[in-house]
PDB file of N, CA and C in Angstrom:
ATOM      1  N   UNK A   1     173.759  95.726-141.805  1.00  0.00           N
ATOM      2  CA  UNK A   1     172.586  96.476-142.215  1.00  0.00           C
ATOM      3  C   UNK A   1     172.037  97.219-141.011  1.00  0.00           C
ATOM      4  N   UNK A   2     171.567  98.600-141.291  1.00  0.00           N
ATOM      5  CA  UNK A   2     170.848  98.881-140.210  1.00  0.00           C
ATOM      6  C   UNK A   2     169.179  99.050-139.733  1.00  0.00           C
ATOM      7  N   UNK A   3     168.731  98.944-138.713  1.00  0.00           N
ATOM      8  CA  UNK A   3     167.789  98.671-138.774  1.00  0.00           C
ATOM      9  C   UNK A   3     166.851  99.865-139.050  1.00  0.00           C
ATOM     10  N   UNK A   4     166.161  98.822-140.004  1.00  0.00           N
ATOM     11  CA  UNK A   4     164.897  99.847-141.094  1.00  0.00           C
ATOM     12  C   UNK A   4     165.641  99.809-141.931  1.00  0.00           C
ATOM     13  N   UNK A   5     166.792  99.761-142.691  1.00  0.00           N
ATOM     14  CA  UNK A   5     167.373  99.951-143.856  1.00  0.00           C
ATOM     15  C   UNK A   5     166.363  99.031-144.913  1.00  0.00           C
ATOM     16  N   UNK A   6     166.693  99.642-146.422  1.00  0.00           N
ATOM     17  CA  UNK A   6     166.126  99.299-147.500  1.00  0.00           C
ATOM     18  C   UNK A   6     166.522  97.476-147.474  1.00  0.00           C
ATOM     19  N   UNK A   7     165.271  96.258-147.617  1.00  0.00           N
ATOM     20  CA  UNK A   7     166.106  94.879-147.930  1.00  0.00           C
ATOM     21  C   UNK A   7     166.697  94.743-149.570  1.00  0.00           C
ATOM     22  N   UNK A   8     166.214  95.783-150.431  1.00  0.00           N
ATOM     23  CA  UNK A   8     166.517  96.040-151.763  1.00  0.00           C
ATOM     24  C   UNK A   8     167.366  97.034-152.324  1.00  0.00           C
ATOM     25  N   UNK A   9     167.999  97.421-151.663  1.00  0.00           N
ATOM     26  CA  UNK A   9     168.603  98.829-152.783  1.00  0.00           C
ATOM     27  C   UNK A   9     169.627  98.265-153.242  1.00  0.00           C
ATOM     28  N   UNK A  10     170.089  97.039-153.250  1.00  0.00           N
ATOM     29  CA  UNK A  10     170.347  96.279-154.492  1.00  0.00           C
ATOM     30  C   UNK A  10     169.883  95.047-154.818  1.00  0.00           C
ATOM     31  N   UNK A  11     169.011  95.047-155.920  1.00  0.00           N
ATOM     32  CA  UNK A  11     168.129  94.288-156.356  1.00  0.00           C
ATOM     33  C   UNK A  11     168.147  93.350-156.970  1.00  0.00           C
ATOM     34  N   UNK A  12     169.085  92.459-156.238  1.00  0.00           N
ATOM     35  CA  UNK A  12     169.165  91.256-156.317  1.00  0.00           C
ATOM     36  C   UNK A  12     169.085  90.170-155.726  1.00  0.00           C
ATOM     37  N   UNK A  13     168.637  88.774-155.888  1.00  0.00           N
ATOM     38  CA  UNK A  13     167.954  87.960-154.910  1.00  0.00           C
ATOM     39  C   UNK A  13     169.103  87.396-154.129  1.00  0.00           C
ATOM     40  N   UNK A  14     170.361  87.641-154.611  1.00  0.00           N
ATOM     41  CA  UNK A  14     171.179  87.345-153.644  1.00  0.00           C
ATOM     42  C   UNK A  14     171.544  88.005-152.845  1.00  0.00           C
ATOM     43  N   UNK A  15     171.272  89.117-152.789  1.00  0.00           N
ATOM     44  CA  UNK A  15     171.915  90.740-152.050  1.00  0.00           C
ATOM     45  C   UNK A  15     170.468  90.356-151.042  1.00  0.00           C
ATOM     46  N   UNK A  16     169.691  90.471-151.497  1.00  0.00           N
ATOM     47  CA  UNK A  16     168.584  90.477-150.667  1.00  0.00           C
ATOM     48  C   UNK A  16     168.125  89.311-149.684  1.00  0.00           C
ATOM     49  N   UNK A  17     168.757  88.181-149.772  1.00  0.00           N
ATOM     50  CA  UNK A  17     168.436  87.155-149.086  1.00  0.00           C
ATOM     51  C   UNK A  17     169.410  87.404-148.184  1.00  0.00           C
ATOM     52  N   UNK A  18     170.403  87.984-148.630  1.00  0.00           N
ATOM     53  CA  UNK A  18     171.765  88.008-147.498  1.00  0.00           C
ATOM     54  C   UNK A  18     171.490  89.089-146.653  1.00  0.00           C
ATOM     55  N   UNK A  19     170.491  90.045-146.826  1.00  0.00           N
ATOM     56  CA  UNK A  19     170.021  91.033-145.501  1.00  0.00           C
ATOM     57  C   UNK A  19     168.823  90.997-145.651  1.00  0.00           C
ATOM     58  N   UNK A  20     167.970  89.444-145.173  1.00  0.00           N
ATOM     59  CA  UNK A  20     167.114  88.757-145.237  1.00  0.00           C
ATOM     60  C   UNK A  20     167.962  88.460-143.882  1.00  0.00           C
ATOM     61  N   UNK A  21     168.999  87.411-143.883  1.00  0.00           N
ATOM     62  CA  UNK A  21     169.522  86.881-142.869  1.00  0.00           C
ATOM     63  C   UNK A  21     170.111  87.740-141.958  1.00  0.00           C
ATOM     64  N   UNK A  22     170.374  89.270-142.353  1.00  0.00           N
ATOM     65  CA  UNK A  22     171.387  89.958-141.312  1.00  0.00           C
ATOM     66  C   UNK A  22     170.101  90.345-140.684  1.00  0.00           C
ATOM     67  N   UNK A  23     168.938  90.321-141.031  1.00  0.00           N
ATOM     68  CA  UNK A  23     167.391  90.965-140.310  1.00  0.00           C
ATOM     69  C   UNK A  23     167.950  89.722-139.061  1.00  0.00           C
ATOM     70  N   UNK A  24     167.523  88.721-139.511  1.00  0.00           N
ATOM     71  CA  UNK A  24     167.291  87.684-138.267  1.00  0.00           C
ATOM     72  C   UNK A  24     168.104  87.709-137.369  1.00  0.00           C
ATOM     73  N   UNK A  25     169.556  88.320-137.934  1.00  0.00           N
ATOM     74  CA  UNK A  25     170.628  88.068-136.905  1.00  0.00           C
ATOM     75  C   UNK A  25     170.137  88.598-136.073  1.00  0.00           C
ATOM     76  N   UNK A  26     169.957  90.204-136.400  1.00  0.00           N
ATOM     77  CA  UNK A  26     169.490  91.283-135.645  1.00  0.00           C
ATOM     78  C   UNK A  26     168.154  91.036-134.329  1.00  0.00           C
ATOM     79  N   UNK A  27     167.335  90.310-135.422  1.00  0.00           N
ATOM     80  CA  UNK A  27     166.099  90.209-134.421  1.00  0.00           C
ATOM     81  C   UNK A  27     166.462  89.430-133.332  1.00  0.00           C
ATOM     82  N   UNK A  28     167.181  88.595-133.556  1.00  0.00           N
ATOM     83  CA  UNK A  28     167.959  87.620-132.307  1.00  0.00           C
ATOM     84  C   UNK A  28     168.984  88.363-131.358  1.00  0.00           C
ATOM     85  N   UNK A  29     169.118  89.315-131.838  1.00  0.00           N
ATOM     86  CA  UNK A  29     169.850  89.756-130.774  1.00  0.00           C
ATOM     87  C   UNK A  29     169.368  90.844-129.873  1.00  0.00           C
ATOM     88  N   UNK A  30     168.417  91.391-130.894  1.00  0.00           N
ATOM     89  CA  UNK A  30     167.797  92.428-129.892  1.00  0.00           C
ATOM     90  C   UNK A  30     165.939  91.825-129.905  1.00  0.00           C
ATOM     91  N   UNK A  31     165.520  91.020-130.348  1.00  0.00           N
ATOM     92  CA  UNK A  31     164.468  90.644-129.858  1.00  0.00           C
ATOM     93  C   UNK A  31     163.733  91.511-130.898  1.00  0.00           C
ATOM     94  N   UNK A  32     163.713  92.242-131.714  1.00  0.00           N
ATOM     95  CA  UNK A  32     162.880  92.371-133.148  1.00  0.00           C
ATOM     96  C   UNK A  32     163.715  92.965-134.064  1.00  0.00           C
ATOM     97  N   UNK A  33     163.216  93.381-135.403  1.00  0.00           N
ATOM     98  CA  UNK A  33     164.018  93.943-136.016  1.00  0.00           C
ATOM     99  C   UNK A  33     163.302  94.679-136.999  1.00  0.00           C
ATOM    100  N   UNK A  34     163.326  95.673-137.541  1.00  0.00           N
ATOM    101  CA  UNK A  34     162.463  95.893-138.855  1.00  0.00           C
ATOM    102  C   UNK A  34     163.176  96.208-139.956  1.00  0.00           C
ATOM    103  N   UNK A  35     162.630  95.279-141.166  1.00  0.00           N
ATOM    104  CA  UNK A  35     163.444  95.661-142.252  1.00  0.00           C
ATOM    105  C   UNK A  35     161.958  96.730-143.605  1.00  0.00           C
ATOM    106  N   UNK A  36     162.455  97.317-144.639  1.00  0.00           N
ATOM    107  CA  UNK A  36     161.931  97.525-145.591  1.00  0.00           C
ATOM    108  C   UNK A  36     162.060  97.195-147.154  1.00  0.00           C
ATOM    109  N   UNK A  37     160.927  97.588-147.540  1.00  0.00           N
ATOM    110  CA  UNK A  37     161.407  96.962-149.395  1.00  0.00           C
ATOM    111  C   UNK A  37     160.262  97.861-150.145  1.00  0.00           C
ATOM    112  N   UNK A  38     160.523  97.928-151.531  1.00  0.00           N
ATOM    113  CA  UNK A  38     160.170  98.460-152.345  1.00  0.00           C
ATOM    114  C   UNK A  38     158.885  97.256-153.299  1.00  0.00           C
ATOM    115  N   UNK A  39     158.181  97.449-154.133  1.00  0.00           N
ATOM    116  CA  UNK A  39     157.383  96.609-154.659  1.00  0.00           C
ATOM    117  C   UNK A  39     158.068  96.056-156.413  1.00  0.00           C
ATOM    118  N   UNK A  40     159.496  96.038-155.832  1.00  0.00           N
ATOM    119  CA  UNK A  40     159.719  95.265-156.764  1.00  0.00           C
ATOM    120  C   UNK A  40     159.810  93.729-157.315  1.00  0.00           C
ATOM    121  N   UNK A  41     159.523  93.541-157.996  1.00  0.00           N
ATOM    122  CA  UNK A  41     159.040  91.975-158.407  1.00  0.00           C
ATOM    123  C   UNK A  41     160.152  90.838-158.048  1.00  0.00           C
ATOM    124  N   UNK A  42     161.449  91.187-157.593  1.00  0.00           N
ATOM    125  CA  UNK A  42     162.837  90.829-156.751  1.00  0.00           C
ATOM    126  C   UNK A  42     162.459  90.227-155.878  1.00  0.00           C
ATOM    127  N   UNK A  43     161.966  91.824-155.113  1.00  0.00           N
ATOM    128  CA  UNK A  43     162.007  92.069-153.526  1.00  0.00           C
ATOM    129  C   UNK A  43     160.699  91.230-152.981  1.00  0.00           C
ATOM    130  N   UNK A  44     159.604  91.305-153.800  1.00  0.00           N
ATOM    131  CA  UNK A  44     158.510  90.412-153.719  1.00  0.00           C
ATOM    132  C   UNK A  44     158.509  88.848-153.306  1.00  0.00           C
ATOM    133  N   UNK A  45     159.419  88.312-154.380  1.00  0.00           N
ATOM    134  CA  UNK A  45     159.937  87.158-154.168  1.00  0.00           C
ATOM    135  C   UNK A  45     160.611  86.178-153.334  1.00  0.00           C
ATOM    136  N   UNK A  46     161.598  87.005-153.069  1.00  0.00           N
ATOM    137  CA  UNK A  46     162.739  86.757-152.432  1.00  0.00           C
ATOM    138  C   UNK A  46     162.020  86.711-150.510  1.00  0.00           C
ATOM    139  N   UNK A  47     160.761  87.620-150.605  1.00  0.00           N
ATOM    140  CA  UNK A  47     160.183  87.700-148.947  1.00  0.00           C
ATOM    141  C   UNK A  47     159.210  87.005-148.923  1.00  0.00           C
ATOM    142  N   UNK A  48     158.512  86.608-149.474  1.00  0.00           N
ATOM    143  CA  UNK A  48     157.804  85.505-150.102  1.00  0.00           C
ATOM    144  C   UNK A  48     158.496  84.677-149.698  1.00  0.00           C
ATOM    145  N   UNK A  49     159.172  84.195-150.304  1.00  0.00           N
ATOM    146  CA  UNK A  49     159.889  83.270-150.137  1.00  0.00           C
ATOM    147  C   UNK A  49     160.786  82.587-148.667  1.00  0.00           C
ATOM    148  N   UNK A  50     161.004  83.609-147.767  1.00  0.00           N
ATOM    149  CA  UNK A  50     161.858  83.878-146.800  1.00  0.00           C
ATOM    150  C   UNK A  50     160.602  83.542-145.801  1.00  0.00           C
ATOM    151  N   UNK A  51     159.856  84.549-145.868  1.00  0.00           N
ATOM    152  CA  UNK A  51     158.370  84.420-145.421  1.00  0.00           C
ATOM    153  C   UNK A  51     157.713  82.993-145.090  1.00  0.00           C
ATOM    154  N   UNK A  52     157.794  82.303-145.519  1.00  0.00           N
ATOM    155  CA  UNK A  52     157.289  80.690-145.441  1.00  0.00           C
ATOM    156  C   UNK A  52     157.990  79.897-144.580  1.00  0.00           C
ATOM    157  N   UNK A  53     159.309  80.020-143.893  1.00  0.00           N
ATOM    158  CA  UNK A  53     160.260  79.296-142.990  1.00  0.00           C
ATOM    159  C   UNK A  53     160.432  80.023-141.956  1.00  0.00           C
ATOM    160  N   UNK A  54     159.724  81.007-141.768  1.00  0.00           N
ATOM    161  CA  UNK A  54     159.702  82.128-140.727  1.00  0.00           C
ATOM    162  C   UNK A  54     159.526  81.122-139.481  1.00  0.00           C
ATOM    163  N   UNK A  55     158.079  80.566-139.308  1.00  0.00           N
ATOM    164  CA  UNK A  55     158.003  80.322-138.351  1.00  0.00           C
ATOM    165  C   UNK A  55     158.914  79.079-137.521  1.00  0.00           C
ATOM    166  N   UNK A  56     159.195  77.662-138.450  1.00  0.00           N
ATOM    167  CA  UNK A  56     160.346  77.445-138.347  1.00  0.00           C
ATOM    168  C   UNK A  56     161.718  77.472-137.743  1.00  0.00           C
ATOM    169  N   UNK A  57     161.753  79.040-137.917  1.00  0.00           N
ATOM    170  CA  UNK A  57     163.104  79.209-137.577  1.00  0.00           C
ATOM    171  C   UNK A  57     162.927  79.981-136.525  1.00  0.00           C
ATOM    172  N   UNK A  58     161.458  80.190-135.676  1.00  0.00           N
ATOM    173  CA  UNK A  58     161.230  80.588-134.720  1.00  0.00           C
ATOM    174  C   UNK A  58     161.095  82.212-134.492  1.00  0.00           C
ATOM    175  N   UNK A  59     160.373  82.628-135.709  1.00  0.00           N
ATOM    176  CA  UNK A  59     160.131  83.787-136.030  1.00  0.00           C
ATOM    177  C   UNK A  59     158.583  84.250-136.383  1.00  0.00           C
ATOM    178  N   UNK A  60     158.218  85.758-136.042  1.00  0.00           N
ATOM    179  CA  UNK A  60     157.003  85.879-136.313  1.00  0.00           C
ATOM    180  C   UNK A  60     156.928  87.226-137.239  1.00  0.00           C
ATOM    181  N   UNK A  61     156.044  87.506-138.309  1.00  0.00           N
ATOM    182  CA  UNK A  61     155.695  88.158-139.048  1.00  0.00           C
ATOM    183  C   UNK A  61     155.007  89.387-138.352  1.00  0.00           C
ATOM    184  N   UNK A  62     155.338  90.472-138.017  1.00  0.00           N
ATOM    185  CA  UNK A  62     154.251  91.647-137.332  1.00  0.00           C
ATOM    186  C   UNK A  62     154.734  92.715-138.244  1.00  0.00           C
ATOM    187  N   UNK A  63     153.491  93.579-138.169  1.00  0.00           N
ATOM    188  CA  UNK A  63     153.344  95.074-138.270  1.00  0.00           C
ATOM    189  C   UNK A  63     154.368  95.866-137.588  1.00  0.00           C
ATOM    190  N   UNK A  64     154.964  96.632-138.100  1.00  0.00           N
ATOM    191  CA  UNK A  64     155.930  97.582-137.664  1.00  0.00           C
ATOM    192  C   UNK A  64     155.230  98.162-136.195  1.00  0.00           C
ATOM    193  N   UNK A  65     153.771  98.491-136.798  1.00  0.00           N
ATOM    194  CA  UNK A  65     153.404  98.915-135.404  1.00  0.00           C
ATOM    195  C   UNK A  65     153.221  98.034-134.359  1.00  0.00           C
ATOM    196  N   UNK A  66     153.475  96.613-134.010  1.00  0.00           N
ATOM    197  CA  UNK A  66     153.412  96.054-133.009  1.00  0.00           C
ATOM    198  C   UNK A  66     155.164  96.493-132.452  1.00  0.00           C
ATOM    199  N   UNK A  67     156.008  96.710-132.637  1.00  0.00           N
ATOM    200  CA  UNK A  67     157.195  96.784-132.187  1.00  0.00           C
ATOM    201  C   UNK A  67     157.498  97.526-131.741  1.00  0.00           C
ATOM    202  N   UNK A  68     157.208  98.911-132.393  1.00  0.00           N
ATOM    203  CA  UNK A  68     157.467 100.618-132.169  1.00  0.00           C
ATOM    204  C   UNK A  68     156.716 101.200-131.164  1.00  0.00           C
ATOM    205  N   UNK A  69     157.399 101.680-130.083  1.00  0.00           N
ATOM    206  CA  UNK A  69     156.862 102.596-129.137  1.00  0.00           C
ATOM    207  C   UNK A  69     156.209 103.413-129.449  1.00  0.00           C
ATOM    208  N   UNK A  70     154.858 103.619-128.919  1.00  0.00           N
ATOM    209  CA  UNK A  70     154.318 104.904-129.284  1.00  0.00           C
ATOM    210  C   UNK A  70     154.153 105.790-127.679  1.00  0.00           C
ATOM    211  N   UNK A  71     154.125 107.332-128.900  1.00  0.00           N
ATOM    212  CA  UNK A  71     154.295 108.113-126.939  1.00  0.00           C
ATOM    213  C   UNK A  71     153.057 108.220-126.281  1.00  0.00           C
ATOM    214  N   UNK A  72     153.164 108.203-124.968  1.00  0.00           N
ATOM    215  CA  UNK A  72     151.973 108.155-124.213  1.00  0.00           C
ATOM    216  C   UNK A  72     151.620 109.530-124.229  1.00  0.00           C
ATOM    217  N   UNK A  73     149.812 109.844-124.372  1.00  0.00           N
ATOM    218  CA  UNK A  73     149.668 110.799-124.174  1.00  0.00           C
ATOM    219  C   UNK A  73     149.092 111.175-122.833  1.00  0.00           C
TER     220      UNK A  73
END
């Protein structure tokens, strides 16, 4: 998956849990990662869900904007 790619554009809770996990790979390797999703009632779930063992597994929940460079003016 690449990063920022859709976690849904196929909308299923198994498709989606499985780049659920390619996020983490990612964030582990480069130290964050950002994924996206749509407000479907799937995609809802399934991060929800994922969402709750986050910390756990030694992970933290942020705003896109804590990650993303912004340019200096």
């Amino acid at each position: 998956m690449q990063s920022g790619a859709a976690l849904d554009s196929i909308q299923t809770a198994l498709e989606i849990d499985r780049r659920l996990s390619e996020l983490e790979t990612q964030a582990r390797a480069n130290r964050s990662a950002v994924g996206s999703a749509f407000l479907y009632s799937v995609s809802l779930a399934r991060i929800a869900a994922w969402a709750k063992g986050l910390e756990s597994r030694g992970f933290v929940l942020v705003p896109v904007s804590a990650i993303v460079n912004t340019p200096k003016q």
